[in-house]
Protein backbone atom coordinates (compact mmCIF):
# COMPACT_ATOMS: atom_id res chain seq x y z
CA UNK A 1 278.47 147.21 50.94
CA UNK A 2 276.77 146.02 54.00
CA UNK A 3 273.13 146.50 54.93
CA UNK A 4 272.58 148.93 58.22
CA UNK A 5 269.29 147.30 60.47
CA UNK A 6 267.96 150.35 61.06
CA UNK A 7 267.52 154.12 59.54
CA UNK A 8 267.19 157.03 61.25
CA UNK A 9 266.62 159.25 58.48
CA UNK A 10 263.20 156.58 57.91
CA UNK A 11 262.28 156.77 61.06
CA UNK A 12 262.17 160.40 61.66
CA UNK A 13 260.54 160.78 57.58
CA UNK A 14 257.58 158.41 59.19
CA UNK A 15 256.86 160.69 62.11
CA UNK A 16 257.81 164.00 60.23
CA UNK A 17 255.32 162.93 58.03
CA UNK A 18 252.31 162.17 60.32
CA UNK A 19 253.10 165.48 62.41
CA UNK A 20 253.01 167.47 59.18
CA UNK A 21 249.57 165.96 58.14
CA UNK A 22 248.60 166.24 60.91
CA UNK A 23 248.48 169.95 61.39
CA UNK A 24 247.11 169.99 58.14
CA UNK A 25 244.30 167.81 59.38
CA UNK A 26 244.47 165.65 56.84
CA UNK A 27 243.02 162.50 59.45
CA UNK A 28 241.99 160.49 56.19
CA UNK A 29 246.54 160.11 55.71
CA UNK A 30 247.51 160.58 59.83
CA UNK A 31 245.13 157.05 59.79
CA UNK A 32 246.73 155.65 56.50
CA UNK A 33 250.36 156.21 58.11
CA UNK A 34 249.14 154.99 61.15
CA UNK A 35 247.63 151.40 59.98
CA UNK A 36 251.09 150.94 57.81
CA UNK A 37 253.84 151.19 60.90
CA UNK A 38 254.15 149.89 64.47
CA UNK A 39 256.24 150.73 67.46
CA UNK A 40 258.04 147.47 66.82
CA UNK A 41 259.46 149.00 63.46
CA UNK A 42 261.44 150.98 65.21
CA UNK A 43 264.69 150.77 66.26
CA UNK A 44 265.17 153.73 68.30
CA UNK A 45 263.11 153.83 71.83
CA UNK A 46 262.68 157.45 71.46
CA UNK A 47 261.23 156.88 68.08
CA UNK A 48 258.66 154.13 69.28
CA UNK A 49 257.77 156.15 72.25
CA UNK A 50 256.52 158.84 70.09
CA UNK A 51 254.99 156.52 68.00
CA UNK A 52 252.76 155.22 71.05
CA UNK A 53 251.69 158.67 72.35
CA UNK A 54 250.75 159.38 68.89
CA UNK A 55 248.42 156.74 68.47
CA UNK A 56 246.95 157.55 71.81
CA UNK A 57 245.95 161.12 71.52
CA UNK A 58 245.04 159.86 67.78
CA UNK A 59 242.97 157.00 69.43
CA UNK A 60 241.70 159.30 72.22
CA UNK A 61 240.19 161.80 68.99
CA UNK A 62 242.64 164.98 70.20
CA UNK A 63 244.37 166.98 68.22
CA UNK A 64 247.97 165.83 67.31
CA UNK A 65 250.80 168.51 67.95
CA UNK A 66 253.21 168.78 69.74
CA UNK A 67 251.22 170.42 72.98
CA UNK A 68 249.12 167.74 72.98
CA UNK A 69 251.59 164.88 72.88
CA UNK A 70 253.88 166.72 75.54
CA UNK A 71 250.31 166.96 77.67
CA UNK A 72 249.84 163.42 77.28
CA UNK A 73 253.65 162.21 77.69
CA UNK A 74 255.77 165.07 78.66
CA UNK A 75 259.28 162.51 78.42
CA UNK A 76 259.52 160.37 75.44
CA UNK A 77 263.06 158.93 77.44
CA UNK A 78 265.11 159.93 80.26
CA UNK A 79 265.61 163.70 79.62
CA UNK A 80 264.35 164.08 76.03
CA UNK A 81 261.35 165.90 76.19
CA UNK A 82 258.15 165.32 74.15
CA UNK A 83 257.64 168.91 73.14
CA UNK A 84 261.09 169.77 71.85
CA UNK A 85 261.95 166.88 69.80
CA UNK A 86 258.02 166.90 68.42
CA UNK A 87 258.73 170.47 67.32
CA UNK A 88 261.71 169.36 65.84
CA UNK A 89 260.57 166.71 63.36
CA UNK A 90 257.49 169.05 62.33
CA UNK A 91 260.25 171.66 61.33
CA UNK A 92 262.61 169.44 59.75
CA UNK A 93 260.99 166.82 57.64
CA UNK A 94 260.26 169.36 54.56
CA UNK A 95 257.85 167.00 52.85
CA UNK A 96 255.20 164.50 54.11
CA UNK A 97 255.15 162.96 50.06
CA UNK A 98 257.21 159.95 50.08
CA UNK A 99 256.18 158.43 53.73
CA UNK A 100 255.16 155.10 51.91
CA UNK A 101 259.41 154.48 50.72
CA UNK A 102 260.30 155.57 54.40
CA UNK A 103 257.69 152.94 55.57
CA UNK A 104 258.69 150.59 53.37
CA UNK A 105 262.34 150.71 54.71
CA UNK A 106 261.38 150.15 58.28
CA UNK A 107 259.95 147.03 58.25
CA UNK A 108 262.04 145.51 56.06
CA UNK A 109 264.92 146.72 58.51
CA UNK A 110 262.03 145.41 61.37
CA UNK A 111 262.08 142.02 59.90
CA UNK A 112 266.08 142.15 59.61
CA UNK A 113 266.23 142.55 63.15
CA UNK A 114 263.84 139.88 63.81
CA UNK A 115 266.18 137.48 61.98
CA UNK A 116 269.45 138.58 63.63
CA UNK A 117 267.41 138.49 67.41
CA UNK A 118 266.02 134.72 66.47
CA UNK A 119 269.57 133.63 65.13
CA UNK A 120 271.38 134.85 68.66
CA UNK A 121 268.74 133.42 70.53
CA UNK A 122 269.15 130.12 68.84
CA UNK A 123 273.15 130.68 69.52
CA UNK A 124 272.23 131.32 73.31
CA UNK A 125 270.29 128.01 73.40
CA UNK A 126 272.61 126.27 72.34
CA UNK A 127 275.15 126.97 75.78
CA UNK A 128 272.16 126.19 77.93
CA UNK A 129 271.51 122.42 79.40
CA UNK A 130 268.53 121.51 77.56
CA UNK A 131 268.39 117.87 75.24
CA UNK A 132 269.80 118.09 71.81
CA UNK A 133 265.80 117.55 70.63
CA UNK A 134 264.68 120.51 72.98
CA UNK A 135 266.81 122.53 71.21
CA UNK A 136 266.35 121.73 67.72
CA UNK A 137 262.55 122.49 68.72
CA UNK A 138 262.78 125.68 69.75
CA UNK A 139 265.37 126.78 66.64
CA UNK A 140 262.43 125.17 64.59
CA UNK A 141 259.87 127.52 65.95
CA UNK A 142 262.06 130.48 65.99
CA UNK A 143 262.58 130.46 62.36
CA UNK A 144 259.24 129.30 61.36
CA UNK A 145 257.58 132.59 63.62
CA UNK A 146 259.41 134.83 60.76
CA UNK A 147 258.15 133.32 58.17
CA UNK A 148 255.25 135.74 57.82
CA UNK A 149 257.26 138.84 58.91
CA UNK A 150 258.28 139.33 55.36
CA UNK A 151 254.93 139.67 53.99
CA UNK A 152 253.77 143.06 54.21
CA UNK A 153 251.24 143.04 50.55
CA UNK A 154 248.01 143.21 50.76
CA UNK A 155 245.78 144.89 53.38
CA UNK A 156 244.73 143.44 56.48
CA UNK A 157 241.20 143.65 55.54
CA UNK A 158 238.28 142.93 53.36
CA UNK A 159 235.25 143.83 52.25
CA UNK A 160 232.26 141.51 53.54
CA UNK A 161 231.13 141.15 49.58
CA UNK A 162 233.91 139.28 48.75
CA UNK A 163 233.86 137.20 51.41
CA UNK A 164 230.32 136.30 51.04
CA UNK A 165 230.62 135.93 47.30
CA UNK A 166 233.32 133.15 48.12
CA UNK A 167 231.24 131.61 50.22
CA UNK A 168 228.37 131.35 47.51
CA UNK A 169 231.02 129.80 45.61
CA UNK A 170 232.15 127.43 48.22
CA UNK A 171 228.14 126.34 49.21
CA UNK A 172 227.77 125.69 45.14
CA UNK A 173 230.69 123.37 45.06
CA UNK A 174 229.84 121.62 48.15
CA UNK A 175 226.17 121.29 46.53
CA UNK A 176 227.75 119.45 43.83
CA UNK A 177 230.00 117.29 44.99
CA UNK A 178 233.17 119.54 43.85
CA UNK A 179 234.35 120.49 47.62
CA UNK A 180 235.70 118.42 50.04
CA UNK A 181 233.94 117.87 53.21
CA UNK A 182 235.14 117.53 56.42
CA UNK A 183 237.13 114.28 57.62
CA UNK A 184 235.36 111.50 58.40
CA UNK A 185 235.67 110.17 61.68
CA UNK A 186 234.16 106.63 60.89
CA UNK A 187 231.42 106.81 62.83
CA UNK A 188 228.09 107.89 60.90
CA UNK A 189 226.31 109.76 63.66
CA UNK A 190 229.32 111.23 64.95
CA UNK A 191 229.83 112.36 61.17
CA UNK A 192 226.59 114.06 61.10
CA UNK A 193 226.68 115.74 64.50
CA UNK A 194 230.44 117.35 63.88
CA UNK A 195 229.60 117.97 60.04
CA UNK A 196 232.86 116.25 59.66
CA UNK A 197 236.28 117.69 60.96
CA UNK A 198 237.18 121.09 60.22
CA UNK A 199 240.92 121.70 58.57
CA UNK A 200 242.60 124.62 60.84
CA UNK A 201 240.70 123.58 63.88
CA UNK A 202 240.99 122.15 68.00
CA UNK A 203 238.59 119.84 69.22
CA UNK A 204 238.87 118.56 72.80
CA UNK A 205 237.60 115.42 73.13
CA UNK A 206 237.46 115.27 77.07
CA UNK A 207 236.39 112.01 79.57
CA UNK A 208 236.60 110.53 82.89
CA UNK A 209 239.98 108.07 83.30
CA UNK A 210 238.56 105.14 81.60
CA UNK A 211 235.74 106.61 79.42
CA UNK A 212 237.01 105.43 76.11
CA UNK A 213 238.65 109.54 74.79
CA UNK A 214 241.85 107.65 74.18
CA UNK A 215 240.74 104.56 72.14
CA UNK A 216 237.94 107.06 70.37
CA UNK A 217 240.79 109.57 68.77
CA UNK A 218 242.90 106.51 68.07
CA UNK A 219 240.48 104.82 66.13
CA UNK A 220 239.34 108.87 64.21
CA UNK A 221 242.96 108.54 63.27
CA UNK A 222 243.04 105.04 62.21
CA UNK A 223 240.01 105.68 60.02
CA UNK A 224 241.89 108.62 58.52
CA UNK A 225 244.71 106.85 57.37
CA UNK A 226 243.63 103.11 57.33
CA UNK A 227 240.05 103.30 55.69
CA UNK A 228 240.79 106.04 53.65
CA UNK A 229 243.81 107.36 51.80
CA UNK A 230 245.03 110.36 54.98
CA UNK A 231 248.02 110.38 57.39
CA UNK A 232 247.42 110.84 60.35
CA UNK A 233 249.99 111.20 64.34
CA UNK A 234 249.53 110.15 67.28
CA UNK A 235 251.10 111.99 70.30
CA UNK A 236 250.68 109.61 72.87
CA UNK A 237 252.17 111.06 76.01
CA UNK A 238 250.34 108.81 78.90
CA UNK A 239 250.11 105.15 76.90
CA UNK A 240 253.66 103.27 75.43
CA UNK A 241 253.74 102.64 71.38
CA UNK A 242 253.41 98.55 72.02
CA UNK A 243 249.63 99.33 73.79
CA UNK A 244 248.26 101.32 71.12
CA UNK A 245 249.79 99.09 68.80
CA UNK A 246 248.12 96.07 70.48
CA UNK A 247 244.68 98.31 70.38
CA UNK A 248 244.95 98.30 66.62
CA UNK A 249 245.37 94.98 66.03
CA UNK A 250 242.33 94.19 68.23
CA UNK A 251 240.31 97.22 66.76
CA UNK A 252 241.08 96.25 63.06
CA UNK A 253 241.08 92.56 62.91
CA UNK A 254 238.35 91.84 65.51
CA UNK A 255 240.65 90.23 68.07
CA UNK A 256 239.93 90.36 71.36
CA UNK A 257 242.29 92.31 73.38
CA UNK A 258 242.18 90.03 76.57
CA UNK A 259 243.41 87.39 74.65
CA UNK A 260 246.57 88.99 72.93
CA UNK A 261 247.27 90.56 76.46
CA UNK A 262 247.77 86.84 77.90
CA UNK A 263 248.45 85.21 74.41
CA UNK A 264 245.86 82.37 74.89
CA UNK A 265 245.13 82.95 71.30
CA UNK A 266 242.62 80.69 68.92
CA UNK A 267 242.71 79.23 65.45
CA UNK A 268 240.03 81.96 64.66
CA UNK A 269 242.48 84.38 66.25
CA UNK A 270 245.50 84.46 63.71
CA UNK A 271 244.00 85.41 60.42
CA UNK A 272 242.64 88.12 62.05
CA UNK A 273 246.29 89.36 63.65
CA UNK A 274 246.96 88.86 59.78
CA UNK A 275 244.85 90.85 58.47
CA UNK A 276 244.67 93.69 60.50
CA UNK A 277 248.79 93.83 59.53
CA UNK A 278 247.59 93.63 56.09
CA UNK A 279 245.34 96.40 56.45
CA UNK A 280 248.14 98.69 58.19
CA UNK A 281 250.96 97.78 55.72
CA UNK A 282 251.77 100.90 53.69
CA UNK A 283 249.32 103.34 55.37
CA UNK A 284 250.38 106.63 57.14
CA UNK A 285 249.56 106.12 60.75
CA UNK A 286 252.25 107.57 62.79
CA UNK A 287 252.81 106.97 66.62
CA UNK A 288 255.27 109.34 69.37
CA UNK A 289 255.11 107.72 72.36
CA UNK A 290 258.35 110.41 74.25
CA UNK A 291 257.49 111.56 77.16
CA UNK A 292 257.34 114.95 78.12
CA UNK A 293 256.55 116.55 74.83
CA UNK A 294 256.26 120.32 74.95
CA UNK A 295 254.45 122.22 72.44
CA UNK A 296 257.35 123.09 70.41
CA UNK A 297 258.39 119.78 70.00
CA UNK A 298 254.65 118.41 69.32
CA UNK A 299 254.96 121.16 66.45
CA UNK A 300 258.65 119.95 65.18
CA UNK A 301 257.61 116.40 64.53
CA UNK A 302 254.34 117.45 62.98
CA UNK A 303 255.88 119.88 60.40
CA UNK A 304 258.75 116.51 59.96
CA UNK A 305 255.74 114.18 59.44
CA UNK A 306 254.35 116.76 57.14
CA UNK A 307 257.17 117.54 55.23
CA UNK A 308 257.92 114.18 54.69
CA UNK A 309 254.66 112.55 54.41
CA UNK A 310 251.83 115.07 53.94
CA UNK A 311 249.65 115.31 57.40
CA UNK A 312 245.70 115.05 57.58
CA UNK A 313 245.12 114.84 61.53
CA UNK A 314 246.70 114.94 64.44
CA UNK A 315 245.81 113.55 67.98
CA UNK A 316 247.34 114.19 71.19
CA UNK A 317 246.51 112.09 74.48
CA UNK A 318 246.68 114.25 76.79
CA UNK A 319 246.53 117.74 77.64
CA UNK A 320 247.11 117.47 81.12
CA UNK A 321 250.40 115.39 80.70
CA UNK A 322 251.74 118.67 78.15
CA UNK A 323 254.69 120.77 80.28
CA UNK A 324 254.72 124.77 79.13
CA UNK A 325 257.60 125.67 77.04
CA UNK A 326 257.81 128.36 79.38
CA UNK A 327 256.80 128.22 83.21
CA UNK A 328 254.04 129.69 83.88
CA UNK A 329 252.72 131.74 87.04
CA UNK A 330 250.07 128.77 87.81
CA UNK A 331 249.17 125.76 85.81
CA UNK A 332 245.74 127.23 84.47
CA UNK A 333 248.18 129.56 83.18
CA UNK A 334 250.75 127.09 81.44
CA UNK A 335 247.22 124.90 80.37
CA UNK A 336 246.05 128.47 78.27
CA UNK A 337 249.57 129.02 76.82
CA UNK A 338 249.43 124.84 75.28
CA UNK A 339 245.84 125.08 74.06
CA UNK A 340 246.78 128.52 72.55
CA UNK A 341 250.04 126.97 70.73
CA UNK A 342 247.71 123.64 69.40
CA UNK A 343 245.36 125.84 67.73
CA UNK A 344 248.07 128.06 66.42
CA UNK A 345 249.47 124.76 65.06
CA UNK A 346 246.09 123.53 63.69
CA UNK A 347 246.04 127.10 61.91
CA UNK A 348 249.56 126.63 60.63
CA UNK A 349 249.32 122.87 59.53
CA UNK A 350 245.76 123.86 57.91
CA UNK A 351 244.03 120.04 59.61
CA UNK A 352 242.22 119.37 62.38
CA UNK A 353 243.48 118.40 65.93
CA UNK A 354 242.16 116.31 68.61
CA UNK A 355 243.14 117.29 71.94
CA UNK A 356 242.20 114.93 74.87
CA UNK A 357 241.48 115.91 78.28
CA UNK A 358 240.86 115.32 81.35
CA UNK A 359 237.34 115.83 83.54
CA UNK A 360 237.06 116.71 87.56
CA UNK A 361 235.14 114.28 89.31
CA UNK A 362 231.78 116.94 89.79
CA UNK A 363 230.15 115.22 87.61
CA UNK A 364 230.23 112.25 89.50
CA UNK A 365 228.73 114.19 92.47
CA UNK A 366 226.00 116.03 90.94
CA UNK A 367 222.42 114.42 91.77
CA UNK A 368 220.35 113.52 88.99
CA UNK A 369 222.25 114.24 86.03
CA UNK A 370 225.69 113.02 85.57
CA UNK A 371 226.41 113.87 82.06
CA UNK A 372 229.65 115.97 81.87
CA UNK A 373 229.19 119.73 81.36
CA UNK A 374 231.98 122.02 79.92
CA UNK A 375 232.79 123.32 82.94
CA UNK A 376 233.98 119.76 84.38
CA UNK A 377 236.84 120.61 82.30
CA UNK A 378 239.92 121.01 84.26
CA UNK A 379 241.47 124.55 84.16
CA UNK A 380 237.80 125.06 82.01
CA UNK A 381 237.99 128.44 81.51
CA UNK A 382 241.56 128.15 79.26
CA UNK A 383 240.23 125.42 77.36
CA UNK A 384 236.90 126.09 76.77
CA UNK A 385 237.84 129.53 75.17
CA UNK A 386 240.08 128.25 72.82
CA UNK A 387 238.42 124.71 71.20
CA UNK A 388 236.36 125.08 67.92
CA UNK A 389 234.52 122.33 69.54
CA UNK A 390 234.18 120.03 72.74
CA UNK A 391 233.43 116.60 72.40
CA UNK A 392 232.30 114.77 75.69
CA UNK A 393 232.82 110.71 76.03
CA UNK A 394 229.83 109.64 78.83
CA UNK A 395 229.19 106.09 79.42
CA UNK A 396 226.90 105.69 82.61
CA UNK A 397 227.90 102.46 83.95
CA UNK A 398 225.25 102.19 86.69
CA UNK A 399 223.27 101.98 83.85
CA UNK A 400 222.18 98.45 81.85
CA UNK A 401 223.04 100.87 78.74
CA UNK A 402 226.27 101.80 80.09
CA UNK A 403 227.24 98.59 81.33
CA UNK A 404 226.43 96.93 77.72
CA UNK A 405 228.90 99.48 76.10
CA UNK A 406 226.15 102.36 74.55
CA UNK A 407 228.07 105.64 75.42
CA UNK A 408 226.87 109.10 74.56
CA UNK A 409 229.10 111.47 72.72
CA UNK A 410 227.88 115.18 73.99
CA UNK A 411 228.62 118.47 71.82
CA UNK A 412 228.70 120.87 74.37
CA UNK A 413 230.44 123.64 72.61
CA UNK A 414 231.02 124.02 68.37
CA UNK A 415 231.65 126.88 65.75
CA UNK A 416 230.90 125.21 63.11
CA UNK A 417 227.65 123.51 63.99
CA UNK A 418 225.04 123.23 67.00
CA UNK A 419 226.14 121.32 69.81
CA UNK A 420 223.92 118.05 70.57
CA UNK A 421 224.57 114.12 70.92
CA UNK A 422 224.55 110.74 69.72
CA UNK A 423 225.13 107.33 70.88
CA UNK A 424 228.04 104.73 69.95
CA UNK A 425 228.86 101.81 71.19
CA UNK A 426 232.11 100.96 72.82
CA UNK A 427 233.68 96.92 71.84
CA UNK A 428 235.83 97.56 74.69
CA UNK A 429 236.93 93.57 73.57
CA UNK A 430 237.46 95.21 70.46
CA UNK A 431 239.37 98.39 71.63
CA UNK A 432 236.78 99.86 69.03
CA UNK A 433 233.82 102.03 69.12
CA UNK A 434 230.86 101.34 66.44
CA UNK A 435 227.80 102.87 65.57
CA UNK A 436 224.98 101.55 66.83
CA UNK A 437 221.81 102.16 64.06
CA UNK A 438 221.91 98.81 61.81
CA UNK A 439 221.72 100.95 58.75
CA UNK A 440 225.25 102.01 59.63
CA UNK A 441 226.47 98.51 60.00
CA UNK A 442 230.00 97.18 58.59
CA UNK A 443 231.09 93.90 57.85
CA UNK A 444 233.35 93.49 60.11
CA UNK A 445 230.76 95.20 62.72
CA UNK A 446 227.95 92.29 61.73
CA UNK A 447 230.93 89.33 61.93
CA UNK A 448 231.25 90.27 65.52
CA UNK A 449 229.04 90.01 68.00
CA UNK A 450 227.00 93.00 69.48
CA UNK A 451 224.80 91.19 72.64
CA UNK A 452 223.42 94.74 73.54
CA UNK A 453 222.42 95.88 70.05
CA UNK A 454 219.22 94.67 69.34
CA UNK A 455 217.52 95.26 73.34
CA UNK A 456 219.14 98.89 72.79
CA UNK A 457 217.07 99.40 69.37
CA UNK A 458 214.00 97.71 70.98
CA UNK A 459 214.24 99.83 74.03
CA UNK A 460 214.50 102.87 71.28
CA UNK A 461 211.65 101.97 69.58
């Protein structure tokens, strides 16, 4: 026997029931009934309607009757009036008792219809001219956005005690060692300043063209997953696969990136080349270098890598180069619909995500101090709103500091911590950033040469 996707007899029990209380003025169940259905979980339009102008005289504190709802909406559809068909369910529903079966019933019908609507829109996108990829992406996210339709347990609320007394228990486990701690990006001071990176969270890492955003998420990700024991992906939507590749070597064995541009390479050169390979071999570092990459299919190969490899972090260079799945009625527009569906994704993939983007040129043009503000971002407003946190790559090179590499990092914006700065220097020979205190020195940081470091800690002093 097949399964109907919809019930009338449900539907009217539902509102039968909240009229009856109603005029009992019983509030304490009208709000119970309320909190527990939506106009979505109905089927019929005359059904939802009345639905709606219920929960706006309920909303609005006035009485809820059938006057009153015919006051407020005198046509629930084209020539069905409020009053008579309110009247009618008060009359007819005999018994307001089992409201939480009828309930029941309509969103599981709700989430049947949800299924049967995603599966003929994935038929429909199938006719239309769109890549093979395209459309695999946007079946993908159909499907996955019912995959929390079926879970109606639990209530959508808690009580602050419980909240804070799993917080107690989180501090005490941190306190001893027993929680893990944000990812490390590598870099000591940048460690302390972020408090590590968050899991479930967005954080725009934002520059001029040429500031270093690029080669400072690639080498976040490389520590992830080369240093330490992570995977981490790359969305690189502006630079090819064979440059970042090329970065790496350079950044992990200490070769200098002029030279394997123009392969005038040293004796001193290949061991190196060998053994930043050797330090790659095996590790999870992914790279997508396709152009074009909407958000769905940013989230399709990130649930693959995922799926298939586990997933710690995720960078993607850039924002600005990120079409809307959907056109958009400007491009601030389109920008607050991508950083929107990256922060969903962060949410969904429980890591952290670093989105780079792009500042105006005001800085550039403000006397006195040049250090990028949050509103340099472009489209700012968009952006700004959604990040957990905004992380600001300055490097002033009219400056002797600038020119010898020392670059600030600026928090201008976090949730998790108070925003501030700290200073790194950029190995642009290197493709690397390192830190610049001498108590945070590595090996392969003393082995090559820092010219700047030790006038930058004198000038400090």
């Amino acid at each position: 026997m097949s399964r109907e996707l919809y019930s009338l007899e449900a539907e009217q029990g539902v509102l039968g029931a909240i009229m009856l209380e109603a005029v009992r003025k019983n509030d304490a169940l009208v709000e119970e009934i309320l909190a527990a259905v939506q106009p979505i979980h109905f089927h019929y339009d005359h059904h939802a309607a009345l639905l709606e102008v219920i929960q706006e005289c309920h909303g609005a504190g006035m009485p809820v009757d059938a006057i009153t709802l015919s006051i407020t909406r005198p046509y629930l559809v084209e020539d069905l009036r409020t009053l008579d068909y309110a009247v009618e369910l008060t009359q007819n529903v005999p018994s307001s008792a089992n409201w939480r079966a009828y309930a029941k019933v309509l969103a599981e019908r709700a989430v049947l219809r949800s299924v049967v609507a995603a599966a003929e829109a994935i038929k429909q996108s199938t006719t239309e001219d769109k890549d093979i990829p395209e459309i695999v992406a946007g079946a993908q996210m159909a499907l996955a956005d019912l995959r929390d339709l079926g879970d109606t347990d639990g209530p959508d609320f808690k009580r602050l005690d419980e909240i804070m007394l799993r917080n107690v228990d989180l501090i005490d486990d941190r306190l001893n060692g027993r929680a893990p701690r944000g990812l490390s990006t590598g870099l000591a001071d940048l460690d302390t300043l972020l408090r590590g990176l968050r899991p479930r969270t967005m954080t725009v890492i934002a520059g001029l063209p040429g500031s270093g955003k690029t080669l400072l998420a690639l080498q976040v990700c490389q520590h992830v997953a080369v240093k330490g024991t992570g995977t981490g992906l790359v969305f690189s939507l502006e630079m090819p696969e064979e440059e970042l590749g090329q970065r790496a070597l350079a950044s992990l064995g200490a070769v200098d990136v002029g030279r394997l541009d123009s392969g005038d390479l040293t004796d001193d050169d290949w061991p190196r080349l060998t053994s930043a390979v050797a330090q790659a071999v095996g590790k999870n570092l992914f790279i997508s270098d396709v152009a074009g990459l909407t958000p769905a299919r940013i989230r399709s190969i990130a649930r693959t890598v995922q799926r298939k490899h586990g997933l710690d972090i995720i960078a993607i260079d850039y924002l600005g180069l990120i079409p809307g799945d959907r056109q958009g009625r400007s491009r601030s527009e389109e920008i607050g619909k991508i950083t929107k569906a990256i922060v969903r994704l962060a949410k969904e993939l429980g890591i952290p995500i670093l989105l780079l983007a792009q500042l105006n040129r005001e800085s550039t043009k403000r006397a006195g101090n040049k250090r990028p503000q949050s509103s340099d971002l472009r489209d700012s407003g968009e952006i700004e709103a959604d990040a957990h946190a905004i992380l600001m790559v300055h490097r002033d090179m009219e400056s002797d500091r600038g020119k010898a590499g020392i670059t600030e990092l600026l928090l201008t914006k976090c949730r998790h911590a108070p925003p501030g700065e700290c200073v790194v220097q950029a190995q642009g020979n290197f493709a690397r950033f390192v830190n610049v205190l001498p108590q945070h020195h590595e090996q392969d940081e003393i082995e090559a040469s820092r010219p700047y470091q030790a006038r930058y800690q004198r000038g400090a002093a």
